[in-house]
N, C-alpha and C. Protein backbone atom coordinates (compact mmCIF):
# COMPACT_ATOMS: atom_id res chain seq x y z
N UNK A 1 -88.14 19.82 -67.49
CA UNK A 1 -87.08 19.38 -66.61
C UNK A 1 -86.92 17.87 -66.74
N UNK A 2 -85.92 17.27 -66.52
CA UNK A 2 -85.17 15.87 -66.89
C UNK A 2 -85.42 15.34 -65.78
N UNK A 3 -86.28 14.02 -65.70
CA UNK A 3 -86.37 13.13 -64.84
C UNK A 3 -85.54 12.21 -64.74
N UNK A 4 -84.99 11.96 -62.96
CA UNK A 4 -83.61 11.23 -63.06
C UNK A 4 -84.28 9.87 -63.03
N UNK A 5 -83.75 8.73 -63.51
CA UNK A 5 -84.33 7.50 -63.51
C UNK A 5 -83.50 6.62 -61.69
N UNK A 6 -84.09 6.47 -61.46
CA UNK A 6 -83.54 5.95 -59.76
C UNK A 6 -83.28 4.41 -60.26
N UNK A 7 -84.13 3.76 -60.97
CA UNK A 7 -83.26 2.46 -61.10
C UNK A 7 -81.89 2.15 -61.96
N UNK A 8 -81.90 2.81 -62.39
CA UNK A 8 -80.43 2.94 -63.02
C UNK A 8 -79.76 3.78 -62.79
N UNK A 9 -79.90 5.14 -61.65
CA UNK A 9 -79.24 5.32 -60.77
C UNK A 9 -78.46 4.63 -59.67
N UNK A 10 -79.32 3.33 -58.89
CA UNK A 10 -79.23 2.31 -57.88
C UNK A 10 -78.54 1.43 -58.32
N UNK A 11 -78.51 1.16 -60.01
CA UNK A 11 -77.54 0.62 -60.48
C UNK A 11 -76.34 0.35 -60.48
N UNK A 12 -75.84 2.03 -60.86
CA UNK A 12 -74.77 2.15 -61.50
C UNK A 12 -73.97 2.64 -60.20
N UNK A 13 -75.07 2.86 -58.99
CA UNK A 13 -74.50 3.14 -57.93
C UNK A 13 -73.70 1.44 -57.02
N UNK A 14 -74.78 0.87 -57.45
CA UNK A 14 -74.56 -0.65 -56.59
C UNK A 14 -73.02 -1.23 -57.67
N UNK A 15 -73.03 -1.48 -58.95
CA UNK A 15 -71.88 -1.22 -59.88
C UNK A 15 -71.08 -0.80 -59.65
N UNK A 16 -70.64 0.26 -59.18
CA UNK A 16 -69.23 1.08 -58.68
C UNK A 16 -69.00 0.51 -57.52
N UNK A 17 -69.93 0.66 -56.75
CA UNK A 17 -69.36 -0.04 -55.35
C UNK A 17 -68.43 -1.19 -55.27
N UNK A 18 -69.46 -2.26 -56.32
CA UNK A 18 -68.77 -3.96 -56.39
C UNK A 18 -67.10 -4.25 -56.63
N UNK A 19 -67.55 -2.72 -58.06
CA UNK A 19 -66.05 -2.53 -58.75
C UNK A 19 -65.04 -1.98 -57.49
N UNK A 20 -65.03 -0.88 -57.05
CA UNK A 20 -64.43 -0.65 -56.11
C UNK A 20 -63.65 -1.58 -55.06
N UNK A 21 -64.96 -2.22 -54.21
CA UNK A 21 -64.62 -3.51 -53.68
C UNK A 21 -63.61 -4.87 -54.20
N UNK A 22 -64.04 -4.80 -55.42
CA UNK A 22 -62.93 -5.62 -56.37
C UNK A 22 -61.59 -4.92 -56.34
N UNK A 23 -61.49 -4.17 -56.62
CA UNK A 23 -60.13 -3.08 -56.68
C UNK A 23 -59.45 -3.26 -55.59
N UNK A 24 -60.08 -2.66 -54.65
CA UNK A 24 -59.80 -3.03 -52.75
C UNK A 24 -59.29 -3.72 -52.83
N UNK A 25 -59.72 -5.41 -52.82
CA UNK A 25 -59.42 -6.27 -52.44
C UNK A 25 -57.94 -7.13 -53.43
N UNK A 26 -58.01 -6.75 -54.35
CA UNK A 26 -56.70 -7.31 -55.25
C UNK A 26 -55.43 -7.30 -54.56
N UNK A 27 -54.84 -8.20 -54.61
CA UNK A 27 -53.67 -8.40 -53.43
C UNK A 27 -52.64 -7.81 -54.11
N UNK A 28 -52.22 -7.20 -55.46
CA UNK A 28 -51.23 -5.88 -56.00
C UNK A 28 -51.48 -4.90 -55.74
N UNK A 29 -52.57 -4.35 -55.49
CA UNK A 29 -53.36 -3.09 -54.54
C UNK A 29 -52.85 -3.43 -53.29
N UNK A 30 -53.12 -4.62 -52.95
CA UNK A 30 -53.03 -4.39 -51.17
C UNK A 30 -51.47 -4.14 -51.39
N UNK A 31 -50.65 -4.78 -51.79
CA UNK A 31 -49.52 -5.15 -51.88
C UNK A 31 -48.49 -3.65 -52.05
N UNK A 32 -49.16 -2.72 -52.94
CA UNK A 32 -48.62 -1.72 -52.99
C UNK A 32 -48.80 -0.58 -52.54
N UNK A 33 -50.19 -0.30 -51.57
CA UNK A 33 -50.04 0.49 -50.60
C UNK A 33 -49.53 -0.17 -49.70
N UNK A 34 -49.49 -1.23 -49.34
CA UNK A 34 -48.82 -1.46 -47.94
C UNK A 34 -47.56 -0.31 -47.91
N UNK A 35 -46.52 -1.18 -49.44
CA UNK A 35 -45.35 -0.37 -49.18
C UNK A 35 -45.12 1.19 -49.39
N UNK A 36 -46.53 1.62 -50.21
CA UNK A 36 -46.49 3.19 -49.75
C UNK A 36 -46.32 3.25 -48.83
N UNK A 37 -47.31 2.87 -47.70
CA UNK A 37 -47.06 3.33 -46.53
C UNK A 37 -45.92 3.20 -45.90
N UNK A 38 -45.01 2.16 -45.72
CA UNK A 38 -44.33 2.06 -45.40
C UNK A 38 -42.99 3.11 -45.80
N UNK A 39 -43.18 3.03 -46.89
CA UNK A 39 -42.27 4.15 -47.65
C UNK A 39 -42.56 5.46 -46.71
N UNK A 40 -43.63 5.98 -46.95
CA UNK A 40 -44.08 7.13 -46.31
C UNK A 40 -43.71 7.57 -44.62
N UNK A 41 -43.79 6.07 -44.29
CA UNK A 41 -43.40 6.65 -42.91
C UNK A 41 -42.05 6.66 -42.61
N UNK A 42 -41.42 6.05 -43.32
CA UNK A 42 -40.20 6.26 -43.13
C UNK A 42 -39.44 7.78 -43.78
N UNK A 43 -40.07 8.25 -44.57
CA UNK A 43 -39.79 9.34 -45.44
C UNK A 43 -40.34 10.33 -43.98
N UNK A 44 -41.17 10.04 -43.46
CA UNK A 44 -41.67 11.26 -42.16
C UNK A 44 -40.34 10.78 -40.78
N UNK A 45 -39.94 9.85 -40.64
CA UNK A 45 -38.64 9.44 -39.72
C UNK A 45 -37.49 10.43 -40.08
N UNK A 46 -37.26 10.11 -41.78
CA UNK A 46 -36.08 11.05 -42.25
C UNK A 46 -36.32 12.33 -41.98
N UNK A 47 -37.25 13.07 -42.60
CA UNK A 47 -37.50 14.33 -42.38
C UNK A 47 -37.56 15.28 -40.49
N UNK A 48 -38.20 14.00 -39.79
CA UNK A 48 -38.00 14.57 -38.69
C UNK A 48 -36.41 14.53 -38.18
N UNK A 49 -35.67 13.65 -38.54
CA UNK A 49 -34.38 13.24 -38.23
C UNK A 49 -33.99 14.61 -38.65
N UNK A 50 -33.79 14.52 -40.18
CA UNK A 50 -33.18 15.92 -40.59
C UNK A 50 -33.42 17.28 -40.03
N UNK A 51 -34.69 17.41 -39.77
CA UNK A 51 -35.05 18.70 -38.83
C UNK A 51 -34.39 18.76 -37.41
N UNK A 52 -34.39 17.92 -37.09
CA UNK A 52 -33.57 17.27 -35.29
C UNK A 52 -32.68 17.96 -35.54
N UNK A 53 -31.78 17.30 -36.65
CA UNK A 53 -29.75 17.72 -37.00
C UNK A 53 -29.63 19.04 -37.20
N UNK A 54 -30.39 19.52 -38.15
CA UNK A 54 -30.67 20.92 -38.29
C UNK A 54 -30.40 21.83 -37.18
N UNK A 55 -31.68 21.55 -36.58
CA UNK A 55 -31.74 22.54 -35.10
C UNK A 55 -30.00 22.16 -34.11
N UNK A 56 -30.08 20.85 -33.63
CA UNK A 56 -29.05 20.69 -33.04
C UNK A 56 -27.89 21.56 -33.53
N UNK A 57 -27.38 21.00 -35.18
CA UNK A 57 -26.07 22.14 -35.96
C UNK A 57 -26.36 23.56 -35.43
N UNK A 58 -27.66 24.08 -35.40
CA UNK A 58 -28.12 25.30 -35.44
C UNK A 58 -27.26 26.03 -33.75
N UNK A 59 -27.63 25.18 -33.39
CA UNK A 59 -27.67 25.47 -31.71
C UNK A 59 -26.45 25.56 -31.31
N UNK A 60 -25.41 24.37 -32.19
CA UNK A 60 -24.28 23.93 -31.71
C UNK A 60 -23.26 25.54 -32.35
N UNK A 61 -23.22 26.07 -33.63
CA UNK A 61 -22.63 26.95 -34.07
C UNK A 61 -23.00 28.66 -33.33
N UNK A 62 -24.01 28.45 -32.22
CA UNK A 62 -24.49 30.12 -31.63
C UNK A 62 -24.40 31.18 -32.61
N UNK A 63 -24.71 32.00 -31.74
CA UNK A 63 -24.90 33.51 -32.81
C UNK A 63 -23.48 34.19 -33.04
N UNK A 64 -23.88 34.31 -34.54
CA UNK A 64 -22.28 34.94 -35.17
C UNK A 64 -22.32 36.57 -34.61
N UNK A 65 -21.52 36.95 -33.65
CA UNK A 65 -21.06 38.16 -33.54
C UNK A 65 -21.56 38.38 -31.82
N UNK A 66 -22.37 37.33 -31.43
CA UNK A 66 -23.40 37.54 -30.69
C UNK A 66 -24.52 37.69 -30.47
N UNK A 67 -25.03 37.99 -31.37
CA UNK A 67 -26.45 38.95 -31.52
C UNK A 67 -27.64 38.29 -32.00
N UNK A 68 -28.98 38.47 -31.84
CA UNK A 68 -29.75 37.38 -31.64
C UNK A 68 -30.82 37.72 -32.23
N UNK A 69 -30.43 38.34 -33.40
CA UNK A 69 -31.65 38.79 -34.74
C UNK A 69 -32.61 39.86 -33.84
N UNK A 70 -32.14 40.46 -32.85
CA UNK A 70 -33.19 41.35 -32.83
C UNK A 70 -32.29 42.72 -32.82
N UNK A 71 -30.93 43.11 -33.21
CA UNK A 71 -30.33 44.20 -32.85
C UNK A 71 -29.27 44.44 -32.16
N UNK A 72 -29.84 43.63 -30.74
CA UNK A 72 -29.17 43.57 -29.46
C UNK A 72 -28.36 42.65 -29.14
N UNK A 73 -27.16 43.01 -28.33
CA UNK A 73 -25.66 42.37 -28.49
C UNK A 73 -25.94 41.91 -26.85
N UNK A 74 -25.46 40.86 -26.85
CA UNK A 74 -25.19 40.34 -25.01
C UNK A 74 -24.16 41.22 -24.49
């Protein structure tokens, strides 16, 4: 069986981290999730908007003939 070596495990573990942290911190990283996000939430504004209009149109046109998807007529 293969013995794992822990110091160059602790290494390559402490290594990724730094890198990571470097990554993080780059202000074109920061710079471009910001405006994901921003993007994003506005993309969840639209979508709820559109669902709003939806229902409202929905509501505003009533049931064609009367009848209310279950059979039964008022």
């Amino acid at each position: 069986m293969a013995r794992i070596n822990s110091a160059l495990l602790v290494y390559n573990a402490t290594t990724l981290g730094h890198r990571a942290q470097q990554v993080q911190q780059d202000p074109a990283v920061r710079k471009a999730w910001s405006a994901a996000g921003e993007d994003a939430a506005k993309a969840v504004q639209s979508v709820a908007a559109a669902a709003f209009e939806t229902r409202s149109a929905w509501r505003r046109t009533g049931a064609v003939g009367g009848g209310d998807f279950t059979g039964r007529y008022a």
